[in-house]
C-alpha atoms as a PDB file:
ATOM      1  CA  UNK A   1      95.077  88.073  53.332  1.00  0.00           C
ATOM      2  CA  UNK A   2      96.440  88.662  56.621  1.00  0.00           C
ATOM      3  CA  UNK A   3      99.652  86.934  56.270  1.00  0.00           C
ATOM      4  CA  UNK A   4     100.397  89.821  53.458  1.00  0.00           C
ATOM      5  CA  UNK A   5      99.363  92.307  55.960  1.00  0.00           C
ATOM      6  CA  UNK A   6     101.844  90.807  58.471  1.00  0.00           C
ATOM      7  CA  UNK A   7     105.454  91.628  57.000  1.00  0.00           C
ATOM      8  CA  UNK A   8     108.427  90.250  58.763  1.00  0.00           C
ATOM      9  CA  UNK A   9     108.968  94.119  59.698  1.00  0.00           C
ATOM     10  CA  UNK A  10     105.496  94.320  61.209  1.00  0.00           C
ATOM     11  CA  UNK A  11     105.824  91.092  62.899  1.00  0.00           C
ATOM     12  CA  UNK A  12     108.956  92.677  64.823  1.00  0.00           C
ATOM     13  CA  UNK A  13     107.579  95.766  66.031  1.00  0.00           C
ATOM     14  CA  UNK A  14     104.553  93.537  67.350  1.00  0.00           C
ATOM     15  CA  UNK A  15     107.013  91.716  68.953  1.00  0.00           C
ATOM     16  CA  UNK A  16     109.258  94.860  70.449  1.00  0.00           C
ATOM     17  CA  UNK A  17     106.116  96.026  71.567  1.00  0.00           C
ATOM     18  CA  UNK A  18     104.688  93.792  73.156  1.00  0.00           C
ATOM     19  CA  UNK A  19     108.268  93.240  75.310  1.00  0.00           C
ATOM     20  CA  UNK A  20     107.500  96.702  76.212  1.00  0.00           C
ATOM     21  CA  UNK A  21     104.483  96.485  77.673  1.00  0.00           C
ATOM     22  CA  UNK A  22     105.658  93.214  79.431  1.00  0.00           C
ATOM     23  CA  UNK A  23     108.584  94.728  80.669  1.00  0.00           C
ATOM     24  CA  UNK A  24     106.768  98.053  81.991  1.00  0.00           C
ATOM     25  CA  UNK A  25     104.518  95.767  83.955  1.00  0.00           C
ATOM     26  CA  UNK A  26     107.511  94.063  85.537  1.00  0.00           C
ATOM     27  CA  UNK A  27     108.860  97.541  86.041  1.00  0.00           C
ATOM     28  CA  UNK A  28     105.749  98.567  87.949  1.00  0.00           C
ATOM     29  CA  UNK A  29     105.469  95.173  90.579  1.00  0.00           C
ATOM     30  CA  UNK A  30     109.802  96.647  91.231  1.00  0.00           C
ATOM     31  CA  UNK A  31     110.232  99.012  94.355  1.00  0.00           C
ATOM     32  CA  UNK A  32     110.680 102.361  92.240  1.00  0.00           C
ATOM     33  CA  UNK A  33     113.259 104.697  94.039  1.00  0.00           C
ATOM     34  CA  UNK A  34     111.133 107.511  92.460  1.00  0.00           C
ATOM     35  CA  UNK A  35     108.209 106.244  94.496  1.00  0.00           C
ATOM     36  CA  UNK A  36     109.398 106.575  98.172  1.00  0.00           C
ATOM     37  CA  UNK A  37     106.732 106.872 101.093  1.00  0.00           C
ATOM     38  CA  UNK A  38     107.784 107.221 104.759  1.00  0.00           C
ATOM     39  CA  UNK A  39     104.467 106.310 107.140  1.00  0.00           C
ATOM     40  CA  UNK A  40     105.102 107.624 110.360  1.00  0.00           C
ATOM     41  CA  UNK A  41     102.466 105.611 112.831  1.00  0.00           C
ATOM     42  CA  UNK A  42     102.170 106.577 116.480  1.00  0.00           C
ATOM     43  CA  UNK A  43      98.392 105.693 117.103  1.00  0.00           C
ATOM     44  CA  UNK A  44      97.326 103.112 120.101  1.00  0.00           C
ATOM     45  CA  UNK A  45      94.169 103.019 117.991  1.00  0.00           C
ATOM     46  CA  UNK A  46      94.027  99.616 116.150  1.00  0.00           C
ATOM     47  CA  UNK A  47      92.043 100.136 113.261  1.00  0.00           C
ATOM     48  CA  UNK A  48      94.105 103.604 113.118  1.00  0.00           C
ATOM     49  CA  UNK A  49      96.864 100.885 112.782  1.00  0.00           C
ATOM     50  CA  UNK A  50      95.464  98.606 110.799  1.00  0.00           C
ATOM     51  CA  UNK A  51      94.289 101.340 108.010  1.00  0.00           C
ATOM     52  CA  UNK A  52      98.205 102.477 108.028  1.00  0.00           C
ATOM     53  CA  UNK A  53      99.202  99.138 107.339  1.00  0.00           C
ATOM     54  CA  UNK A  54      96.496  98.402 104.609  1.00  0.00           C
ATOM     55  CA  UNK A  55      97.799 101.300 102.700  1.00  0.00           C
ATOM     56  CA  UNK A  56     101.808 101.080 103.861  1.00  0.00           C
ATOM     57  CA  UNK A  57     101.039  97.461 102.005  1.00  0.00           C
ATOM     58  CA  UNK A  58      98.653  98.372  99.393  1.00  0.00           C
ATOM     59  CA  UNK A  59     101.521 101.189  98.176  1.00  0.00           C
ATOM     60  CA  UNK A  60     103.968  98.668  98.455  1.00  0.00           C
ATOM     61  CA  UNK A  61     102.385  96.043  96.452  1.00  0.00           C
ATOM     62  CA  UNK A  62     102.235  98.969  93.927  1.00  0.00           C
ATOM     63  CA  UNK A  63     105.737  99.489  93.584  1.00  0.00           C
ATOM     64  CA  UNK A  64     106.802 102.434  96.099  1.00  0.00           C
ATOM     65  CA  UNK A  65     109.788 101.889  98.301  1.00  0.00           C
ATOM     66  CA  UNK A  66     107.941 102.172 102.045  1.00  0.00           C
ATOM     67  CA  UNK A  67     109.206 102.972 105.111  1.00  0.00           C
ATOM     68  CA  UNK A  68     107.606 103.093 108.160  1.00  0.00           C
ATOM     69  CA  UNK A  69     108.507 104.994 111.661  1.00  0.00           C
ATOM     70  CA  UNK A  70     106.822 103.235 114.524  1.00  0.00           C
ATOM     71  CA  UNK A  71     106.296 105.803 117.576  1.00  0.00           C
ATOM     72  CA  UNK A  72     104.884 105.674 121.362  1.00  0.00           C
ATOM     73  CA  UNK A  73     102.149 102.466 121.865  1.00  0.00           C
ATOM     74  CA  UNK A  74     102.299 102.089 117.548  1.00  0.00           C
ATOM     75  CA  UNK A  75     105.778 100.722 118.573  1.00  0.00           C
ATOM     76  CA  UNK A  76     103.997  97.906 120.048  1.00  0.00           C
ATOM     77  CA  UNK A  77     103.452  96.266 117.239  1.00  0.00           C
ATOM     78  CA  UNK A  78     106.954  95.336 116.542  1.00  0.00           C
ATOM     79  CA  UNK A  79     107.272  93.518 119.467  1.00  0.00           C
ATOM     80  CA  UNK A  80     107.437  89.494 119.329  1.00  0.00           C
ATOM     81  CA  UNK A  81     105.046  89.454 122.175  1.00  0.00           C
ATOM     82  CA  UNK A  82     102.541  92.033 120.469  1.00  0.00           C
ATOM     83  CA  UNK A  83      98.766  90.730 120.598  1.00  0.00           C
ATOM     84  CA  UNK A  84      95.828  92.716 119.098  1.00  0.00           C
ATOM     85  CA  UNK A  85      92.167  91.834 117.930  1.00  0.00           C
ATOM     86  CA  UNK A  86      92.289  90.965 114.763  1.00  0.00           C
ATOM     87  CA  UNK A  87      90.157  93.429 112.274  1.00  0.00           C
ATOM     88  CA  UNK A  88      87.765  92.343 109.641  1.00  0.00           C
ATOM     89  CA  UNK A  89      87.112  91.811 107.012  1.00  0.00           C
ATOM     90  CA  UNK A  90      90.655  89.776 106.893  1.00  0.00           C
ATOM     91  CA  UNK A  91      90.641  88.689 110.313  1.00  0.00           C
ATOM     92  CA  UNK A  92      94.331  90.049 110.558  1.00  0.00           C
ATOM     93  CA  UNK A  93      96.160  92.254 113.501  1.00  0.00           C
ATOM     94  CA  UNK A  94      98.117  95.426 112.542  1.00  0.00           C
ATOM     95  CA  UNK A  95     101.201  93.667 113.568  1.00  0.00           C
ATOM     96  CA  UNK A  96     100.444  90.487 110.794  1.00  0.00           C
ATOM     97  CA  UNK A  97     100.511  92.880 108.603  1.00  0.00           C
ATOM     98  CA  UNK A  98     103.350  94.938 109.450  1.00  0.00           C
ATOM     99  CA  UNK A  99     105.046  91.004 109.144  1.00  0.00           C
ATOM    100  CA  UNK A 100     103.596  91.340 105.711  1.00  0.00           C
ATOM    101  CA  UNK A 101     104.953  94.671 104.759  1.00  0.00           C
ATOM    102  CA  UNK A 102     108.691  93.382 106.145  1.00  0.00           C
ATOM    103  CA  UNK A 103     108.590  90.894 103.862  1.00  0.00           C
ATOM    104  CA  UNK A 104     107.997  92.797 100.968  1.00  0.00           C
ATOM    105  CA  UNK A 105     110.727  95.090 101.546  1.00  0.00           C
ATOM    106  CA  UNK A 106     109.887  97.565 103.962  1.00  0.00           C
ATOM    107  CA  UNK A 107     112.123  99.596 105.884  1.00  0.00           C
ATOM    108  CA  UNK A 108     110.604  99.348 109.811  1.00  0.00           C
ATOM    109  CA  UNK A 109     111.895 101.204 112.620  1.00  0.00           C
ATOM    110  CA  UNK A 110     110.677 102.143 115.819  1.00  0.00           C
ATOM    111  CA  UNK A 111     111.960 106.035 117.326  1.00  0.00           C
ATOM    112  CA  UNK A 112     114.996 106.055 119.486  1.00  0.00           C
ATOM    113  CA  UNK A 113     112.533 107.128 122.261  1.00  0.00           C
ATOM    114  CA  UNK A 114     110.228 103.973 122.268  1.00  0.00           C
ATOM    115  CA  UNK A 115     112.796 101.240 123.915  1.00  0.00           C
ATOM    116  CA  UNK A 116     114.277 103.880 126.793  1.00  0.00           C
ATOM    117  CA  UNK A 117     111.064 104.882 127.346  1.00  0.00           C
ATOM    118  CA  UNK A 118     109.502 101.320 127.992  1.00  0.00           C
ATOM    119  CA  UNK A 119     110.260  98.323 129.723  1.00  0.00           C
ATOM    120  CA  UNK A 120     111.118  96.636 126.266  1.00  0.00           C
ATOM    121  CA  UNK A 121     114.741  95.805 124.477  1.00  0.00           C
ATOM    122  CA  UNK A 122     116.081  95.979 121.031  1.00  0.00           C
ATOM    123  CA  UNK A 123     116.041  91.841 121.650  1.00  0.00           C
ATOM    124  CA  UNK A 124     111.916  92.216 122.296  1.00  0.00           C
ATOM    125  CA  UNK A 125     111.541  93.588 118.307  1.00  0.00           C
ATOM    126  CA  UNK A 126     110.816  91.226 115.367  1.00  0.00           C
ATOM    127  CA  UNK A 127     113.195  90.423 112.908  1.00  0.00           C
ATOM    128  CA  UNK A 128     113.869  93.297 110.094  1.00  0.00           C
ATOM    129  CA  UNK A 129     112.508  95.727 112.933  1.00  0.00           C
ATOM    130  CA  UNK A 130     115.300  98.675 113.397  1.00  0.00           C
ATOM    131  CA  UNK A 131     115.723 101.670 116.064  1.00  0.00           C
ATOM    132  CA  UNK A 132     115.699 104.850 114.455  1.00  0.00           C
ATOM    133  CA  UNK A 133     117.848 107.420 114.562  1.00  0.00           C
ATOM    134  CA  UNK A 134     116.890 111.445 114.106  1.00  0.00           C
ATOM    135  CA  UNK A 135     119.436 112.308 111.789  1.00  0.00           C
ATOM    136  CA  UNK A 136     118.150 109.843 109.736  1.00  0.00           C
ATOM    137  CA  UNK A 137     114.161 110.152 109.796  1.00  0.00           C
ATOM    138  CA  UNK A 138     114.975 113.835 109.836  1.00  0.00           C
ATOM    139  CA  UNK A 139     116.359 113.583 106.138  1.00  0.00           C
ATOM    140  CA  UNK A 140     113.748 111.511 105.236  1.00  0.00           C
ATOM    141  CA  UNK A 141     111.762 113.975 106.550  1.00  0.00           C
ATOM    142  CA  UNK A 142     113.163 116.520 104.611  1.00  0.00           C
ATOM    143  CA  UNK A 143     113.614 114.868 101.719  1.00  0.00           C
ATOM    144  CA  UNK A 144     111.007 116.220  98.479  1.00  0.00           C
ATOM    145  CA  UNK A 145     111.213 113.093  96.486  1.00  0.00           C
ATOM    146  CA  UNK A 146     109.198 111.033 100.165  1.00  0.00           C
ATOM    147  CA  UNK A 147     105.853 111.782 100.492  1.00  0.00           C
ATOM    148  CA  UNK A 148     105.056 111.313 104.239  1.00  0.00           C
ATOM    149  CA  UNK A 149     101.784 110.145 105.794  1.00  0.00           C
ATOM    150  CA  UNK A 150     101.370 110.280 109.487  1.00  0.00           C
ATOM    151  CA  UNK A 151      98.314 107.876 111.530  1.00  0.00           C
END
């Protein structure tokens, strides 16, 4: 009985359909340009930290496009000398998991006023760890399609 109910024309919109679906889940792992975030992080605090960088890689892992502004002691983190207690229930630093976050994609930066104003180089920073420039984070800033979260 059920191979009359399954035409050859039935069979093939099963089949479109389920490449769909499969397809709209690949779509959904992708960075979506429609789902930007910019995290702006300037707390010495680390579980302040460490919650930014749950989320900064929990969004990313969901598909948004994340960029993250590192400011006064948060810059820290992006040094290659950066040590922090590590926070449970992972048992990883903010600055493992900012390692994370590079590696899926994010955009790092710390603000043109962290290396003047410290005794640190660009040299010090990790690799895929930018300075940033105002004209730049400004029209991120600015922009209405980035949603922006500051810790």
């Amino acid at each position: 009985m059920i191979r009359k109910i399954l035409t050859p024309a039935l069979i093939s919109v099963l089949a479109l359909s389920a490449g769909a679906a499969l397809a709209d889940s690949h779509k959904d792992k992708s960075k979506d340009p429609s789902r930007e975030v910019l995290v702006i992080l300037a707390s010495e605090s680390n579980q302040t930290q460490g919650m930014a960088m749950v989320l900064s890689n929990t969004m990313a892992s969901q598909g948004a496009k994340v960029n993250v502004l590192l400011c006064d002691k948060a810059g820290d983190l992006a040094l290659k000398s950066y040590e922090a207690p590590a926070l449970k229930p992972k048992d990883v630093t903010p600055g493992q998991m900012l390692r994370g976050l590079i590696k899926q994609g994010a955009a790092v930066n710390v603000c043109a006023l962290y290396l003047p104003n410290s005794e640190h180089s660009q040299a010090d920073l990790i690799e895929g760890v930018g300075v940033a420039t105002p004209p730049d984070m400004a029209s991120q800033m600015l922009n209405p399609k980035i949603r922006t979260f500051s810790f």
